[in-house]
N, C-alpha and C. Protein backbone atom coordinates (compact mmCIF):
# COMPACT_ATOMS: atom_id res chain seq x y z
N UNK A 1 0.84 -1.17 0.00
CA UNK A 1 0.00 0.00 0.00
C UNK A 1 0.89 1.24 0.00
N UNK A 2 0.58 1.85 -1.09
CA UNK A 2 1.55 3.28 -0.86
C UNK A 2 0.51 4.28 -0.17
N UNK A 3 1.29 5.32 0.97
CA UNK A 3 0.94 6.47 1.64
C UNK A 3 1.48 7.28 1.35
N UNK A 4 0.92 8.49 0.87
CA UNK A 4 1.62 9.62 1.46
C UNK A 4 2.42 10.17 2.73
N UNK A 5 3.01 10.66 2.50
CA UNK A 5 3.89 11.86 4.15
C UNK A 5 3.02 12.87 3.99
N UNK A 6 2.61 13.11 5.22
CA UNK A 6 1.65 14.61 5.58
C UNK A 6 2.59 14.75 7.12
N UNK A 7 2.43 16.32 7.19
CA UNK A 7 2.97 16.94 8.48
C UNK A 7 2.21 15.67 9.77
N UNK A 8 1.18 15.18 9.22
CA UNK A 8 0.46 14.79 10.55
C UNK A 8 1.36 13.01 10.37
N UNK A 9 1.21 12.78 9.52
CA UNK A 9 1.64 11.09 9.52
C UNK A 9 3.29 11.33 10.26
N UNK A 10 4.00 12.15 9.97
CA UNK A 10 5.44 12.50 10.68
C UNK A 10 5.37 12.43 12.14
N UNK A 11 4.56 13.61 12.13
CA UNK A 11 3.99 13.78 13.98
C UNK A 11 3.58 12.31 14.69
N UNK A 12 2.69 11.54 14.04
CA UNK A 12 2.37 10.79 14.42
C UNK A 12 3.11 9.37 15.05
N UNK A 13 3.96 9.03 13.65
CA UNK A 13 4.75 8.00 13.83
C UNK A 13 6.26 8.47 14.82
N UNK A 14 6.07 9.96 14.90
CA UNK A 14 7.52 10.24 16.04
C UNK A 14 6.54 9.90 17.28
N UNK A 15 5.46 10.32 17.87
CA UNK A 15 4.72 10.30 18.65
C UNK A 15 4.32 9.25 19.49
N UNK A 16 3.99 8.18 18.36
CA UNK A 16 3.42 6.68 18.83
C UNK A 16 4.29 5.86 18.63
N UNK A 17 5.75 6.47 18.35
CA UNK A 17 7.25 5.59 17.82
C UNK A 17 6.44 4.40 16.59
N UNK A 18 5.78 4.73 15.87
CA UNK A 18 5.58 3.43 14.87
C UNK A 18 6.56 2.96 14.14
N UNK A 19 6.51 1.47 13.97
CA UNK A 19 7.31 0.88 12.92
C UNK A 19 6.90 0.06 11.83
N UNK A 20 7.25 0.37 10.52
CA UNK A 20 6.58 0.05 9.39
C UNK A 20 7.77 -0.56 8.37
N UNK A 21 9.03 -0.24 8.82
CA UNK A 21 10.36 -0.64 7.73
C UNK A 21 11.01 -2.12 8.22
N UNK A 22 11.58 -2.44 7.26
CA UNK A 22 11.77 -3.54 6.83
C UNK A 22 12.70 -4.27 8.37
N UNK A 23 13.35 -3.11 8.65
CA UNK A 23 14.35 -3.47 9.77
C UNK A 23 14.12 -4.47 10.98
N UNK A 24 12.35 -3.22 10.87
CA UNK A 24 11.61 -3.33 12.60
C UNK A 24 10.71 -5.24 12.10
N UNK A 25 11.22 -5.77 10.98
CA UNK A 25 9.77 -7.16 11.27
C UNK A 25 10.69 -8.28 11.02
N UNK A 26 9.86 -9.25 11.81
CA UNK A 26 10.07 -10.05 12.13
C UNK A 26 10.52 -11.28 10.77
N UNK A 27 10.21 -10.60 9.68
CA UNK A 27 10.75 -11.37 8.44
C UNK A 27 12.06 -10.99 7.62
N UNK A 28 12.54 -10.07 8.25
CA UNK A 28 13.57 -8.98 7.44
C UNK A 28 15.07 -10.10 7.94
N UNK A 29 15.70 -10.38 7.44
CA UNK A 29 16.83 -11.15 7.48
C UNK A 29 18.39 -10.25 7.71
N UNK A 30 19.08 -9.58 9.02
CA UNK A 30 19.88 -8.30 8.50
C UNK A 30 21.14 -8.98 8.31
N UNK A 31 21.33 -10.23 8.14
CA UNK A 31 23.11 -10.51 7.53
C UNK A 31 22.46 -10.48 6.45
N UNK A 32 21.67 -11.22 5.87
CA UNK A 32 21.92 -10.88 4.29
C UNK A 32 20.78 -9.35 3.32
N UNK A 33 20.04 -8.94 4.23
CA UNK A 33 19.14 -7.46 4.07
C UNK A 33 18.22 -8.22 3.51
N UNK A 34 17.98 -9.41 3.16
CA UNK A 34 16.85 -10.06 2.49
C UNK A 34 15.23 -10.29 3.06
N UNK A 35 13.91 -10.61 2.76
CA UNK A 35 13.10 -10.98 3.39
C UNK A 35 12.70 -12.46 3.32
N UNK A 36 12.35 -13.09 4.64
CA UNK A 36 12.33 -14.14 4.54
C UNK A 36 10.93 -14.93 3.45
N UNK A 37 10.31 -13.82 3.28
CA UNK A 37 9.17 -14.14 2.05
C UNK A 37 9.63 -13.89 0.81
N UNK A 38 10.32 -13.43 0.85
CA UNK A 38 11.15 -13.10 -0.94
C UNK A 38 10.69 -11.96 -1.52
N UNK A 39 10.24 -11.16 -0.51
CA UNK A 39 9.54 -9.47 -0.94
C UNK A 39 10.97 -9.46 -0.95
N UNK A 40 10.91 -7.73 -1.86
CA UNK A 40 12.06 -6.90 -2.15
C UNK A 40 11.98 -6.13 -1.05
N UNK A 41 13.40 -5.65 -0.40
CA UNK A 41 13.01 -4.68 0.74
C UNK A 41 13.53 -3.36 0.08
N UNK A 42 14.00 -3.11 -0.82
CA UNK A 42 14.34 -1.48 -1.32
C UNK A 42 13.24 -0.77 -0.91
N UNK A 43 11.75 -1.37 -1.67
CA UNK A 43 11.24 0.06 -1.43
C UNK A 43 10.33 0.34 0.46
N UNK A 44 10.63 -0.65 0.75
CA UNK A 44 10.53 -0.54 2.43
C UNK A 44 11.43 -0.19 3.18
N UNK A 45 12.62 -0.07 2.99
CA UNK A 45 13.97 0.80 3.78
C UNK A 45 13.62 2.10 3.83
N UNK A 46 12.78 2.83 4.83
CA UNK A 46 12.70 4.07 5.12
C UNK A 46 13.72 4.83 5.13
N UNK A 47 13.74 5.83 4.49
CA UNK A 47 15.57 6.23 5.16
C UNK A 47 14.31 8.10 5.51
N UNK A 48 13.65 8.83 4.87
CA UNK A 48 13.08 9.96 4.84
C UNK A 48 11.90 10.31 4.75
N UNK A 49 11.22 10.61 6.33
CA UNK A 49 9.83 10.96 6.47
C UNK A 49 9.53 12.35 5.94
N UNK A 50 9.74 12.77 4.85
CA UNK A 50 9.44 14.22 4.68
C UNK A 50 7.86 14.51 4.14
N UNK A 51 7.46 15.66 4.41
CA UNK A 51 6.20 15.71 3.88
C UNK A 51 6.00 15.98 2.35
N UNK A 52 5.32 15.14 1.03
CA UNK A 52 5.54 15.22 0.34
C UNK A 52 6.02 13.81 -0.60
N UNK A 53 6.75 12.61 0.51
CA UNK A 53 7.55 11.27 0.22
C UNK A 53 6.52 10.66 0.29
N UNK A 54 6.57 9.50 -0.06
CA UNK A 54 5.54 8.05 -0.04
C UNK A 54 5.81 7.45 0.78
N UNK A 55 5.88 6.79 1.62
CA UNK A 55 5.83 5.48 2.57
C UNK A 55 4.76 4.15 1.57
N UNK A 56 5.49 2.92 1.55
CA UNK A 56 5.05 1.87 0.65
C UNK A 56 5.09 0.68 2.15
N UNK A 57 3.72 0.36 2.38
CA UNK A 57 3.50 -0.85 3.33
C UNK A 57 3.53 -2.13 3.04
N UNK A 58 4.63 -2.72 3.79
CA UNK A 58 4.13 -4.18 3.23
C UNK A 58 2.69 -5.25 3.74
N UNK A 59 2.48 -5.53 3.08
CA UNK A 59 1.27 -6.30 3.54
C UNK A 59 1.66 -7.51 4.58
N UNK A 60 3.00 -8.01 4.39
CA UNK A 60 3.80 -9.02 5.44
C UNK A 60 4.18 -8.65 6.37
N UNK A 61 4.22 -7.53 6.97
CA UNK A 61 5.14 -7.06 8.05
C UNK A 61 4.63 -7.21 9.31
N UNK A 62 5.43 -7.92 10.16
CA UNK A 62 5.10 -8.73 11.90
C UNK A 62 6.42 -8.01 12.58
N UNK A 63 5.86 -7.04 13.42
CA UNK A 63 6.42 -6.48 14.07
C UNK A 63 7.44 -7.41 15.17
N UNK A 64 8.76 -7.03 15.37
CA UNK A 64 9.63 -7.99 16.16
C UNK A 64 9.02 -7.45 17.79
């Protein structure tokens, strides 16, 4: 699912500390950066919440 960045989704996820990137789940593999489902993680590596960016959700993601 792609989202938009709005001033409020920023606020929010600093706020409620959310985690949505590849890092924070429980399928993300970090010796080899791979997912253990065989999703691609490029476009889930958050690196910039700016207002204006997309955020792309994975539909797999199990929080560690």
């Amino acid at each position: 699912m792609h989202s938009p960045v709005d001033a409020r989704f920023v606020e929010e996820v600093r706020k409620y500390r959310l985690r949505f990137s590849c890092p924070d789940c429980a399928h993300f593999q970090p010796e080899t950066r791979t997912c253990s489902n065989g999703y691609p993680v490029e476009p889930h590596l958050i690196t910039d919440l700016a207002p204006g960016s997309v955020v792309i959700f994975c539909k797999s993601f199990e929080l560690l």
